[in-house]
Protein backbone atom coordinates (compact mmCIF):
# COMPACT_ATOMS: atom_id res chain seq x y z
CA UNK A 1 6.98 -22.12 -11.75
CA UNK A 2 9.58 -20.49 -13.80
CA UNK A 3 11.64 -17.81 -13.14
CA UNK A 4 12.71 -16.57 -16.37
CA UNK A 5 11.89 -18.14 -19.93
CA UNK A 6 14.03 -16.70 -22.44
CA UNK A 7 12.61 -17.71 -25.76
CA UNK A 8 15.27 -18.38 -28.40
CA UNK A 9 17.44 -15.69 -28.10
CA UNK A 10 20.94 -15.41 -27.26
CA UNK A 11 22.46 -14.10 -23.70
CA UNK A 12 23.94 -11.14 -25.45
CA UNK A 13 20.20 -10.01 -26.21
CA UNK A 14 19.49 -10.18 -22.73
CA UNK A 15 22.25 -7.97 -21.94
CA UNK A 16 21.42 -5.16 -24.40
CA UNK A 17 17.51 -5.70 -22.81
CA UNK A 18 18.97 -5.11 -19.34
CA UNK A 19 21.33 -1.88 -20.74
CA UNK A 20 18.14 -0.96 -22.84
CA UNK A 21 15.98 -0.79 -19.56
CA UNK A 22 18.08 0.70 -17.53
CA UNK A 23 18.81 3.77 -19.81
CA UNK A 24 14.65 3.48 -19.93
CA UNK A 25 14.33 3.87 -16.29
CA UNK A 26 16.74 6.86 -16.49
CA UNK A 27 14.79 8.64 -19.49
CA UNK A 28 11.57 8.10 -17.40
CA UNK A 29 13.20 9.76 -14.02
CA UNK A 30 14.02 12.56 -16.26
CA UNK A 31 10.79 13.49 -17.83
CA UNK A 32 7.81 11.92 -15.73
CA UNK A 33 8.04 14.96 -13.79
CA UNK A 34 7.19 16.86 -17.13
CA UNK A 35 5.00 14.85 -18.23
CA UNK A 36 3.09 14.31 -14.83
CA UNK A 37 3.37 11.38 -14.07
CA UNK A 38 5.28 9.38 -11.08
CA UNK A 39 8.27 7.37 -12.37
CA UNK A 40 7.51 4.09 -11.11
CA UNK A 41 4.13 4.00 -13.45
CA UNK A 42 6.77 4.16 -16.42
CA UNK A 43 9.04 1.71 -14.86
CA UNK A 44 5.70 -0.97 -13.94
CA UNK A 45 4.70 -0.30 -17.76
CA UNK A 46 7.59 -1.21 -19.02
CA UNK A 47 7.32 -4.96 -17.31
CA UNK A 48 3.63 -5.26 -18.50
CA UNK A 49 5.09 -4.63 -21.83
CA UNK A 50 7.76 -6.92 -21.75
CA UNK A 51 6.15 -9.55 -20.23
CA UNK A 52 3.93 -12.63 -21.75
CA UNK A 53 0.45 -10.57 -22.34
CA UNK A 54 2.78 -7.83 -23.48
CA UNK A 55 5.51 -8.10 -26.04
CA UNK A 56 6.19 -11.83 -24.63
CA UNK A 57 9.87 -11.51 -24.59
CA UNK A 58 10.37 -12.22 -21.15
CA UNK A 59 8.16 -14.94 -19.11
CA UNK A 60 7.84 -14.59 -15.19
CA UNK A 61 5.32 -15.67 -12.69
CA UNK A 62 7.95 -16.83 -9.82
CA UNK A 63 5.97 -14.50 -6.60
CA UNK A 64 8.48 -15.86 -4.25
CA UNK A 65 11.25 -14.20 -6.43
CA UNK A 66 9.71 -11.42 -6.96
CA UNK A 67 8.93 -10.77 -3.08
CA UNK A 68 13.10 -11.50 -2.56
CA UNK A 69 14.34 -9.12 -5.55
CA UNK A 70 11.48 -6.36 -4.25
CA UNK A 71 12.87 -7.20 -0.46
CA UNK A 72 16.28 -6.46 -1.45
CA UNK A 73 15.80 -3.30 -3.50
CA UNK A 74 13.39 -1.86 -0.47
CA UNK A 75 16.20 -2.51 1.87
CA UNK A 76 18.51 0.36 -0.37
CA UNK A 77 15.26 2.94 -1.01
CA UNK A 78 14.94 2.89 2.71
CA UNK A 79 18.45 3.46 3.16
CA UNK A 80 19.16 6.14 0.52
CA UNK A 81 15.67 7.43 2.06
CA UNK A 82 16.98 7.86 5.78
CA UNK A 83 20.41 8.59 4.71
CA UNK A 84 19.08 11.71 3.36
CA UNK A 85 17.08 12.77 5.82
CA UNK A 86 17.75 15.49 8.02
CA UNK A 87 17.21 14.58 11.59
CA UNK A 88 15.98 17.89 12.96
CA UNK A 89 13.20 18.13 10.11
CA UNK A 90 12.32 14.37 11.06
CA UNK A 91 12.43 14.93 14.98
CA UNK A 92 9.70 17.55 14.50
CA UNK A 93 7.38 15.64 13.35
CA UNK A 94 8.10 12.24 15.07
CA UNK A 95 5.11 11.72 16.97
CA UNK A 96 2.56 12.57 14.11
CA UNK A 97 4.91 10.45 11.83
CA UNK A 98 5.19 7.10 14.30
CA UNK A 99 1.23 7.77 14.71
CA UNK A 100 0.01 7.40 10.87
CA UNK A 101 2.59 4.65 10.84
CA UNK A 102 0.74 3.05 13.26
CA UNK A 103 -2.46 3.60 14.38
CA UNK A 104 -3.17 5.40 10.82
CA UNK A 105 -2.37 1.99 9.52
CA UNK A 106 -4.54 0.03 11.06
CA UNK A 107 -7.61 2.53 10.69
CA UNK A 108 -6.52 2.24 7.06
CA UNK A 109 -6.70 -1.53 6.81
CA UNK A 110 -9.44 -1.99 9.01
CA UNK A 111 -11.92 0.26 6.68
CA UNK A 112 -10.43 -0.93 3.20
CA UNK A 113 -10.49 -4.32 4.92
CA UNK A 114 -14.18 -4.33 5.59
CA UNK A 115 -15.14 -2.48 2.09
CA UNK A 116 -13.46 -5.82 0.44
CA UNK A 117 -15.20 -8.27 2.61
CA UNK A 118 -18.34 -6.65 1.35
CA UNK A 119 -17.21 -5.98 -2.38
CA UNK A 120 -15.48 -9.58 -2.70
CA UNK A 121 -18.19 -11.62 -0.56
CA UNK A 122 -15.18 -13.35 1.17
CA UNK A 123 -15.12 -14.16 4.88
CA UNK A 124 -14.03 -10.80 7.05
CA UNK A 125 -10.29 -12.19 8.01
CA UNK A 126 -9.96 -12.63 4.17
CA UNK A 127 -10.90 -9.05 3.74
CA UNK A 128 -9.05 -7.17 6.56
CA UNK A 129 -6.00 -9.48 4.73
CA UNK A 130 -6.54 -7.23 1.85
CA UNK A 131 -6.92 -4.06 3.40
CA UNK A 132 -3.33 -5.28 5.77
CA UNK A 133 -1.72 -5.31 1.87
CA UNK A 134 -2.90 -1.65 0.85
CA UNK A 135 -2.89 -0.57 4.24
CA UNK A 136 0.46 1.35 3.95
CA UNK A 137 2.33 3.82 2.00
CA UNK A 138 5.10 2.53 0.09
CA UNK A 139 8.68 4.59 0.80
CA UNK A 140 10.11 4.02 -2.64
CA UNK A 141 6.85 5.30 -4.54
CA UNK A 142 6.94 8.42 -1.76
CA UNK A 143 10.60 9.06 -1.93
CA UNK A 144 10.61 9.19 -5.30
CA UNK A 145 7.73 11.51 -5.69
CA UNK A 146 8.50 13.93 -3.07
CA UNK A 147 11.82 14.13 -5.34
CA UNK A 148 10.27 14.84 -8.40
CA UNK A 149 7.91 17.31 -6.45
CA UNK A 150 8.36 20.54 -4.44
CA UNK A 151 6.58 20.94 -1.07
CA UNK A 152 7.20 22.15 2.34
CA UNK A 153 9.68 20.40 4.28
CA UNK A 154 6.93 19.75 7.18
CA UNK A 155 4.82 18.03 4.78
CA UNK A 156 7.50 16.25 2.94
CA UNK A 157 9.46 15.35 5.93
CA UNK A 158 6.10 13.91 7.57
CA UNK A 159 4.98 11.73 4.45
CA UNK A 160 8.86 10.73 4.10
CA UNK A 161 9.33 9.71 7.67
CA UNK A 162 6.06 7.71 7.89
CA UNK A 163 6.36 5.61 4.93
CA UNK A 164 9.42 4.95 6.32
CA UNK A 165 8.43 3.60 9.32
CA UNK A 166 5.11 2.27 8.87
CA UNK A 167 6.18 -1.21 7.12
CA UNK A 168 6.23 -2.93 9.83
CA UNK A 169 2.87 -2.18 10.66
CA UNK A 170 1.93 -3.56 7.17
CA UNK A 171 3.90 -6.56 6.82
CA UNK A 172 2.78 -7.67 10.90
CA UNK A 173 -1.03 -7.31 9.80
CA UNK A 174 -0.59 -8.99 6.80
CA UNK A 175 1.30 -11.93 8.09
CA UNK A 176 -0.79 -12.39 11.18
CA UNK A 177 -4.08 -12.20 8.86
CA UNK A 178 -2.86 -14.89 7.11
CA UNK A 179 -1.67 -17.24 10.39
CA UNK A 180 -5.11 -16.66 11.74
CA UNK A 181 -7.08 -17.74 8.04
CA UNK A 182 -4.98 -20.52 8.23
CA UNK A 183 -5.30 -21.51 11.98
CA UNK A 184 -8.53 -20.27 12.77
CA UNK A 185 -7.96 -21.42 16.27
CA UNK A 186 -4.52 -19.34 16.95
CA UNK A 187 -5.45 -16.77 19.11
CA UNK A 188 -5.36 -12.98 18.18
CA UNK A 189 -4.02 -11.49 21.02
CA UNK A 190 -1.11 -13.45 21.47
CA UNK A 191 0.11 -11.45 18.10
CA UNK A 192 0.36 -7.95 19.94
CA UNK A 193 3.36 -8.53 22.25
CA UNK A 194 5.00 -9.81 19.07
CA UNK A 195 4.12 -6.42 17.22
CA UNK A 196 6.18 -4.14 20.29
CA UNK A 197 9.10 -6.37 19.83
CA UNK A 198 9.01 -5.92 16.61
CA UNK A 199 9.21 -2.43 16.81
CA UNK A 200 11.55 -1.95 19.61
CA UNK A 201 13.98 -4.40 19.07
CA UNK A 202 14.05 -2.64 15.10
CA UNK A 203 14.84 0.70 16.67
CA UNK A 204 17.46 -0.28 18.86
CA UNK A 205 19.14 -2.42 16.55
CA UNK A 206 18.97 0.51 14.05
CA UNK A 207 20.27 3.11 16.63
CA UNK A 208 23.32 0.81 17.91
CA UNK A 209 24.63 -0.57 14.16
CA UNK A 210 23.91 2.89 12.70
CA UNK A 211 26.51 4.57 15.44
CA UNK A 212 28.99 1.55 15.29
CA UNK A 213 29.01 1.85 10.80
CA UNK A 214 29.62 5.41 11.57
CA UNK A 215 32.84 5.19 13.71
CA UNK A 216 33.77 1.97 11.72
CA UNK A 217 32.80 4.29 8.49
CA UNK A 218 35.52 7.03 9.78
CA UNK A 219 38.31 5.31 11.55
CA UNK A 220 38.66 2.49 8.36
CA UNK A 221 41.66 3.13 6.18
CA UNK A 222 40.58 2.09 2.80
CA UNK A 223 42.97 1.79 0.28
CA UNK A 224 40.93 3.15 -2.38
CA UNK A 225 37.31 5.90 -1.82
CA UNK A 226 35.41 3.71 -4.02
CA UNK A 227 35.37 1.24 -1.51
CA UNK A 228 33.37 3.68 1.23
CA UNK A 229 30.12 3.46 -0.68
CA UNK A 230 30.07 -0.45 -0.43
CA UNK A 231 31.10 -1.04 2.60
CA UNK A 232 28.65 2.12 4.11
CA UNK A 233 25.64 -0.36 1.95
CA UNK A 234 26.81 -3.56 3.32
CA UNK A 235 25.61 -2.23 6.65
CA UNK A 236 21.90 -1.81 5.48
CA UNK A 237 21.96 -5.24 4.17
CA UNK A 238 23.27 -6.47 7.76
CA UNK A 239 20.81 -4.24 10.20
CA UNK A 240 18.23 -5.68 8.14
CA UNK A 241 19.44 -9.14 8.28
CA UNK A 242 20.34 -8.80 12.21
CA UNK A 243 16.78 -7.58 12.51
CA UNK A 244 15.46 -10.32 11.36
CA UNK A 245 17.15 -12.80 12.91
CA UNK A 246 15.83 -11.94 15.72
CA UNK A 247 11.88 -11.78 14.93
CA UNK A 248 11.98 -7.81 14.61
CA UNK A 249 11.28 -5.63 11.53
CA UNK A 250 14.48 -5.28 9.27
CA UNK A 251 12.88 -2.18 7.12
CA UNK A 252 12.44 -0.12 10.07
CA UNK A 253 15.95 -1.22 11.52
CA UNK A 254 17.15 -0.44 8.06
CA UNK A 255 15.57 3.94 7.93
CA UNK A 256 16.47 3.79 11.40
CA UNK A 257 20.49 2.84 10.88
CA UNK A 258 20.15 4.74 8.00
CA UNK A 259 18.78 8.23 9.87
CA UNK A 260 22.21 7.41 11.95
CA UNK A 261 24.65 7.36 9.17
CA UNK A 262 23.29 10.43 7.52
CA UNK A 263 23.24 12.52 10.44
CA UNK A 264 26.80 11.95 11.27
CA UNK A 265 30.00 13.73 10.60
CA UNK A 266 31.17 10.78 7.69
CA UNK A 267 34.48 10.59 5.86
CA UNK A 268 33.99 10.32 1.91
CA UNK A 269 30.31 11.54 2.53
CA UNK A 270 30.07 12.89 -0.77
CA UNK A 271 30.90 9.83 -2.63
CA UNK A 272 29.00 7.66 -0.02
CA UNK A 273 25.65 9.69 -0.81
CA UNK A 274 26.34 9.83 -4.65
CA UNK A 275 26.69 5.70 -4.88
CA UNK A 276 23.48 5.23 -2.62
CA UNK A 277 20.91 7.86 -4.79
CA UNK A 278 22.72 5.77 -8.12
CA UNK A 279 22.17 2.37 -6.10
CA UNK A 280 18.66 3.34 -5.11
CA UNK A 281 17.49 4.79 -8.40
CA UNK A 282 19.12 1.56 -10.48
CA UNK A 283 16.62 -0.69 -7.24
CA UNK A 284 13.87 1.06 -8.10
CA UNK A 285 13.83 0.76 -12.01
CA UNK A 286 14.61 -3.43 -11.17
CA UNK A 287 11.63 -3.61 -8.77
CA UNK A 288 8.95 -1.98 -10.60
CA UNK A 289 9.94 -3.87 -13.67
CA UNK A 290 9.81 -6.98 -11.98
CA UNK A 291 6.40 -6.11 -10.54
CA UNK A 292 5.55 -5.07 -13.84
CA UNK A 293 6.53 -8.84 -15.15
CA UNK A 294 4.67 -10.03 -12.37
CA UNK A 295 1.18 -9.14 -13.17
CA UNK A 296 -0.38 -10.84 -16.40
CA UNK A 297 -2.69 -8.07 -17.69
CA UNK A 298 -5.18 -10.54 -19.69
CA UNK A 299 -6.26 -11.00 -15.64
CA UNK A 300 -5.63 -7.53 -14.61
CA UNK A 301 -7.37 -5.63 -17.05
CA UNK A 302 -11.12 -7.36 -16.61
CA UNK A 303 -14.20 -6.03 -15.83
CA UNK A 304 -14.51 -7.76 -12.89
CA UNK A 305 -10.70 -6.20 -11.27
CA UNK A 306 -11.65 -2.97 -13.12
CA UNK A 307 -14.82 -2.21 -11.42
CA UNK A 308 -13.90 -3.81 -8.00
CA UNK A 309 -10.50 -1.93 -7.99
CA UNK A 310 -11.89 1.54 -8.77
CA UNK A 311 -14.28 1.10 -5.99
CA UNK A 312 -11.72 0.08 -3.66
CA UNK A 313 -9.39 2.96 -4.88
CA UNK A 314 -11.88 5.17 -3.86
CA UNK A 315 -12.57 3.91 -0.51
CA UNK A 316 -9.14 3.79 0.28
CA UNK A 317 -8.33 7.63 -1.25
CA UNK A 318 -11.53 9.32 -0.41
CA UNK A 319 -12.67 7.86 3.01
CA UNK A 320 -9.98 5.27 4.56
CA UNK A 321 -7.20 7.07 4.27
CA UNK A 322 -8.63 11.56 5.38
CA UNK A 323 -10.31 9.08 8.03
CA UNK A 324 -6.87 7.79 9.76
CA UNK A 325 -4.86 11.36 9.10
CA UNK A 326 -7.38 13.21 10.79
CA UNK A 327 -8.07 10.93 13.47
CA UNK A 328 -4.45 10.18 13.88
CA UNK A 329 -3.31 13.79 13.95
CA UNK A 330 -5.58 15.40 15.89
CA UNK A 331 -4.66 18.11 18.23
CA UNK A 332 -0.88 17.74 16.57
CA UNK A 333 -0.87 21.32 15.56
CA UNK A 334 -1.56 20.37 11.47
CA UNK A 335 -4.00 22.81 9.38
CA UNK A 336 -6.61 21.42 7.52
CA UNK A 337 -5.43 22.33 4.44
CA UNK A 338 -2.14 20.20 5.74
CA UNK A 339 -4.53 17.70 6.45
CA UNK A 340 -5.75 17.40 3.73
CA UNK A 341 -2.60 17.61 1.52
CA UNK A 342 -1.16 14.44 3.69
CA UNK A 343 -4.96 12.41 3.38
CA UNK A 344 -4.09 13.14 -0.50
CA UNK A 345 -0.16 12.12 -0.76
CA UNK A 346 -0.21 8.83 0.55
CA UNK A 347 0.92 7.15 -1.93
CA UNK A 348 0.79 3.14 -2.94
CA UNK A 349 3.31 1.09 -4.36
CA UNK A 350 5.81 -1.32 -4.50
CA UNK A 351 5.00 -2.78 -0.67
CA UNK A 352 1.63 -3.64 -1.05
CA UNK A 353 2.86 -5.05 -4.24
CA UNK A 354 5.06 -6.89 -2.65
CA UNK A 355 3.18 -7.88 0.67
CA UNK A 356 0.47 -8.89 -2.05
CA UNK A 357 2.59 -11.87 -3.40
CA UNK A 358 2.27 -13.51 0.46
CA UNK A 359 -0.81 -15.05 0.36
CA UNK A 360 0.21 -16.06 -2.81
CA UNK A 361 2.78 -18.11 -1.97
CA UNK A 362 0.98 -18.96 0.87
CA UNK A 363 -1.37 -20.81 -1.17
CA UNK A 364 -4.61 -18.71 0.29
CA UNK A 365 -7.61 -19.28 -1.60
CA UNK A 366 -8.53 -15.78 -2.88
CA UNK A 367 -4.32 -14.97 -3.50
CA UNK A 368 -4.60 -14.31 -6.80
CA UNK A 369 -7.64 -12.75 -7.43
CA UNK A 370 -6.42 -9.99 -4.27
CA UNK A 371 -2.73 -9.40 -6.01
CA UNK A 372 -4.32 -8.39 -8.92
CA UNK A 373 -6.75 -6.16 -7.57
CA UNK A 374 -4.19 -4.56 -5.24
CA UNK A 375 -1.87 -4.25 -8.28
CA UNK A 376 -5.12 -2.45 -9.77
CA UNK A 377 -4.90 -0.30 -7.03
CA UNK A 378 -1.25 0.99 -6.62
CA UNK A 379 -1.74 1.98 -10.31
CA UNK A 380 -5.00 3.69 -9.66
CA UNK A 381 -3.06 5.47 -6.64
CA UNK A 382 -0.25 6.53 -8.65
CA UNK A 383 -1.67 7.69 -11.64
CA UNK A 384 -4.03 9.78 -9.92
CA UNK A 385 -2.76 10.72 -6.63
CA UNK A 386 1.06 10.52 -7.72
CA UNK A 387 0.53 12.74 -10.67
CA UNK A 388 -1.67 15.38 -8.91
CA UNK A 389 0.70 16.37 -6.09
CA UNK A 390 2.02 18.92 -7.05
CA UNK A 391 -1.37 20.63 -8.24
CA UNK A 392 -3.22 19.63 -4.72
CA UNK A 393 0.61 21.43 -3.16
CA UNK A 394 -0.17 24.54 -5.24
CA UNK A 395 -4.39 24.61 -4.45
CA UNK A 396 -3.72 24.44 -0.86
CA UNK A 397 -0.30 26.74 -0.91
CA UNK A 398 1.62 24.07 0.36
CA UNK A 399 4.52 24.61 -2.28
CA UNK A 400 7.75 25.05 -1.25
CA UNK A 401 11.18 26.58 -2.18
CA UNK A 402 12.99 25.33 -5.66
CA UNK A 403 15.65 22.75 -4.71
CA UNK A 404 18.73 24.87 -5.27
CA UNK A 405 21.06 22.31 -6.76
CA UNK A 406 24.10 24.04 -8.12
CA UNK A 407 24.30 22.75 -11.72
CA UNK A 408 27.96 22.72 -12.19
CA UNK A 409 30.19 20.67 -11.14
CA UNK A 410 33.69 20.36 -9.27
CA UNK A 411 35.91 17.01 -9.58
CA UNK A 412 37.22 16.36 -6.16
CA UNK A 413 40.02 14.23 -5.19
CA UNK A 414 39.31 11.99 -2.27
CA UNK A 415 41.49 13.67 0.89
CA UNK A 416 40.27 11.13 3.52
CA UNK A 417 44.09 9.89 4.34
CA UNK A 418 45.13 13.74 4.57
CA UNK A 419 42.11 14.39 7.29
CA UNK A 420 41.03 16.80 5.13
CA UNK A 421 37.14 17.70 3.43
CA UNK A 422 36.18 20.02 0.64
CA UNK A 423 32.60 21.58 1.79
CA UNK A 424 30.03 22.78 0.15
CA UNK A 425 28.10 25.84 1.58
CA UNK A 426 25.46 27.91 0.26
CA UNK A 427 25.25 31.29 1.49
CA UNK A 428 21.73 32.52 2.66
CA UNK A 429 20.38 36.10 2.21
CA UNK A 430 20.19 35.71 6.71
CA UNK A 431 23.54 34.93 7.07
CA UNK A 432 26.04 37.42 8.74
CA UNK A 433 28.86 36.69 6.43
CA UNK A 434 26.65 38.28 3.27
CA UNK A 435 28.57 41.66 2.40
CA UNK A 436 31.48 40.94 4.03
CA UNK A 437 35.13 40.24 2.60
CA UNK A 438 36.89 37.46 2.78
CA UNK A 439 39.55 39.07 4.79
CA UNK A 440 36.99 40.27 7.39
CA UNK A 441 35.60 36.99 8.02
CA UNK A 442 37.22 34.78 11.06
CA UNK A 443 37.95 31.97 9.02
CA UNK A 444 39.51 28.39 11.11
CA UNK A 445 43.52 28.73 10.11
CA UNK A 446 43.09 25.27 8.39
CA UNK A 447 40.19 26.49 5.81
CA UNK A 448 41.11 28.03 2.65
CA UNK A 449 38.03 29.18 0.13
CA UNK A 450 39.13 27.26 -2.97
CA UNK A 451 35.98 28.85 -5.25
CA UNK A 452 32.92 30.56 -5.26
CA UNK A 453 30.65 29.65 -7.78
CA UNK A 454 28.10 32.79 -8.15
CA UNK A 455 25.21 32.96 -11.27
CA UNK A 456 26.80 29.56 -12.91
CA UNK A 457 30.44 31.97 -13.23
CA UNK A 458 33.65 30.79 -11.26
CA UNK A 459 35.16 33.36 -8.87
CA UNK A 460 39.01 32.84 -7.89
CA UNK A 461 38.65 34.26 -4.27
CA UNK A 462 41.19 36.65 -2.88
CA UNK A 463 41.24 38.91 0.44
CA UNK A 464 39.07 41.54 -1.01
CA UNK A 465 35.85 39.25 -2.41
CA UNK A 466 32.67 40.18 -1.48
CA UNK A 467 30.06 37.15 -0.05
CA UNK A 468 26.97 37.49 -2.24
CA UNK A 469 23.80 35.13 -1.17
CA UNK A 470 22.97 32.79 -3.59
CA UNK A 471 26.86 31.96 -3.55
CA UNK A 472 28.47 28.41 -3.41
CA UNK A 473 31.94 28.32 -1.84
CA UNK A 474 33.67 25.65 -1.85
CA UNK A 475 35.77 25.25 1.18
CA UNK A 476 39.20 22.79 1.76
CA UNK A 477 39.34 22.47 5.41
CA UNK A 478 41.10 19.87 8.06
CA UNK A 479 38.52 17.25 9.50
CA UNK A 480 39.10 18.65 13.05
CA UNK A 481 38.56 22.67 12.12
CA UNK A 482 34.97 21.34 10.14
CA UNK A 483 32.60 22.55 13.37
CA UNK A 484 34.62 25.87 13.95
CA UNK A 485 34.08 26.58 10.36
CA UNK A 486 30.44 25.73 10.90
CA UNK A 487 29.76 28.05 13.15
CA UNK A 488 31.31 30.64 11.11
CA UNK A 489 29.37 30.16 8.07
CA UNK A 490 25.78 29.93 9.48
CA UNK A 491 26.10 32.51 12.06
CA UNK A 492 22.52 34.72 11.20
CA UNK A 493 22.40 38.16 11.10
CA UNK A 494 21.32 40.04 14.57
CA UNK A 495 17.70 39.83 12.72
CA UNK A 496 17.48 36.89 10.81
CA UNK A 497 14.99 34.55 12.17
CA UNK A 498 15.87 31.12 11.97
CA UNK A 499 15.53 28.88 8.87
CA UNK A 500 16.51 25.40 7.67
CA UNK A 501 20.01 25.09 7.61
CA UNK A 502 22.14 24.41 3.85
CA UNK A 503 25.14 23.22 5.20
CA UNK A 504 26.14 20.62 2.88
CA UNK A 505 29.84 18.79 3.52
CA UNK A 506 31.18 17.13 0.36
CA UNK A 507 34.22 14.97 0.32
């Protein structure tokens, strides 16, 4: 098999293909939202075009690569994903989370699984195989949705936090399905212990290198910021690897490390968190190209995968997947019309994608007649569940708050070697400092407000300025006074009820 088949044209062509794709990938984040549409359909497009049904500029049918590139690139969505996670919207809805990740999986699989072995005539471990594949929601395609989207955090935080953690779920079905078509006599049950190590071992692994990149992350004395953002990645590539090594699930190390590093006090966090959401869109654009080559639409596009895959779609959108959110969520305290939402959000693609291109180089039978259907099916799934969240948010008034995201900007000079942080705070209509001046307001002695940034104007602050909500200040403050000034700034009003915190640190 070949990799990639470059057909008489020079490497600098490649080069401005790669620069042209990439500035692609970025025009497509930009307007899919207005258009409708999720980004990755752009970005798998794009591939199909490219490739040899398409334009036939670049050849590629190498599944084994493709599963290694779409590997790594998963390894920084889940990162970036559980970097930005907040861990007290996450906690809350843990056990509903771990339960579609788990048990929702495997009602998922089991009824798309059985639906194929009907549609496809093939045996009925051939068929659960291909409802193991689809059986999960992919992180990158939910992540990047849920960006382009606005929801409440409850709903958002559960559909983030269980395609985060229900991989290993997917990739343990799919790999066992394929031990047992191929050694009929292994025996089943000797798999499940193997599935709880899996899972625990990931955890802990994730929880223990997550805290040790944290303290290594602070105490380190880089000679230059640039370098934080690397070495904070090179741990996600290692939890995954050390994972691995030892038979657990590196993706679910990986968000759990990840949840870790976000949540703690980090020096250089801005630049950290800028690198990873630029390193995770730039994986994303690479992986659904790739897919993209992957697939050959002369096969995709046939009656036969049409038909099939719409029926399968269905299935899994209309009946597998309501049927495993309900069942797993029961008495969790979720409305129906949450419910619902969640049966309707969970979203396919680039891990079934991915776990689709294991039978295939597993030499199965069936391999590439199910990798195109399930390819049929993450596109069916995106283009029509992907592109009507937002309207299914609004029906069943599930929308939530704008994303305030200040839209100018303030050049910061790293101040890691002077123990000091620039912060970022928004100021809530509930909080107690609202109306008050400056000069009234308890401030550490090592803050100073540097600016306020209020309606897109720049304030110079002095003694007698007024907090306003909707304000940003923009605070310089020694590492060791950051809590104190915490507590300062989101200190509620005698009133207030509580809401989600905005306390954003930049450095």
């Amino acid at each position: 098999m070949q990799i990639l088949f470059m057909q008489a044209f020079g490497i600098d062509t490649y080069v401005f293909l790669a620069g042209l794709l990439l500035i692609s990938g970025v025009i497509a984040a930009k307007f899919s939202n207005r258009i409708g549409l999720p980004s990755l359909v752009f970005f798998i497009l794009v591939g199909m075009v490219l490739g040899n049904d398409g334009l036939g500029i670049i050849y590629f049918d190498n599944a084994e690569a493709a599963r290694m590139i779409g590997i790594f690139a998963l390894i920084i969505i889940l990162f970036e994903g559980g970097m930005q996670a907040k861990w007290g919207t996450i906690r809350s809805v843990a056990l509903p989370s771990i339960s579609l990740a788990t048990a929702g999986v495997f009602i998922t699989s089991a009824v798309v699984g059985y639906a194929a072995h009907l549609v496809f005539g093939v045996t009925i471990l051939e068929g659960m195989l291909f409802g193991a594949i689809v059986g999960s929601t992919d992180a990158a395609a939910v992540f990047a949705t849920l960006k382009e989207r606005s929801v409440k955090a409850k709903m958002g935080a559960t559909l983030e936090a269980e395609s985060g953690t229900n991989d290993p779920m997917a990739v343990f079905l799919t790999v066992s399905f394929i031990e047992l078509i191929q050694t009929p006599e292994a025996d089943a049950v000797q798999l499940i212990p193997s599935f709880f190590w899996q899972m625990g071992i990931a955890v802990a692994a994730g929880l223990a290198i997550g805290k040790l990149a944290s303290i290594f992350i602070n105490r380190i004395n880089l000679d230059s910021g640039g370098l934080y953002p690397i070495f904070t990645v090179s741990f996600a590539l290692l939890t995954y690897a050390s994972a691995e090594f030892v038979g657990a699930s590196g993706f679910l190390a990986v968000y759990v490390s990840a949840l870790v590093i976000g949540n703690s006090e980090l020096t250089y966090r801005y630049s950290i968190f800028q690198f990873n959401e630029g390193f995770a869109w730039m994986a994303q654009i690479i992986m659904f190209v790739i897919l993209g080559l992957l697939v050959f639409p002369a096969q995709l596009f046939t009656a036969n995968i049409i038909w099939n895959g719409l029926l399968l779609s269905t299935i899994l959108i209309f009946i597998a997947r309501p049927a495993a959110v309900f069942l797993t969520t029961a008495f969790m305290g979720y409305q129906l019309k949450e419910k619902l939402f969640i049966s309707w959000s969970g979203l396919r693609g680039a891990v079934p994608i991915i776990l689709a291109t294991f039978p295939v180089v597993a030499d199965l039978e069936n391999a590439q007649l199910f990798f195109n259907v399930v390819f049929f099916v993450v596109l069916t799934s995106a283009l029509v569940q992907g592109s009507s969240i937002s309207w299914v948010a609004r029906k069943l008034d599930l929308t939530g708050p704008i994303k305030d995201i200040p839209h100018h900007s303030i050049e910061l000079i790293s101040l890691g070697k002077a123990n000091a942080e620039m912060v970022q705070f928004k100021v809530d209509e509930d909080l107690e400092i609202v109306g008050r001046k400056l000069h009234e307001i308890n401030f550490p002695d090592k803050a100073n407000i540097s600016a306020i940034v209020r309606d897109e104007t720049l304030i110079t602050p002095y003694g007698e300025t007024e907090i306003q909500a909707g304000d940003f200040l923009y605070i310089l403050v020694a590492s060791k006074e950051e809590p104190a000034l915490k507590k300062v700034l989101e200190k509620k009003k005698p009133s207030a009820k509580p809401v989600q915190k905005k306390y954003t640190p930049k450095k």
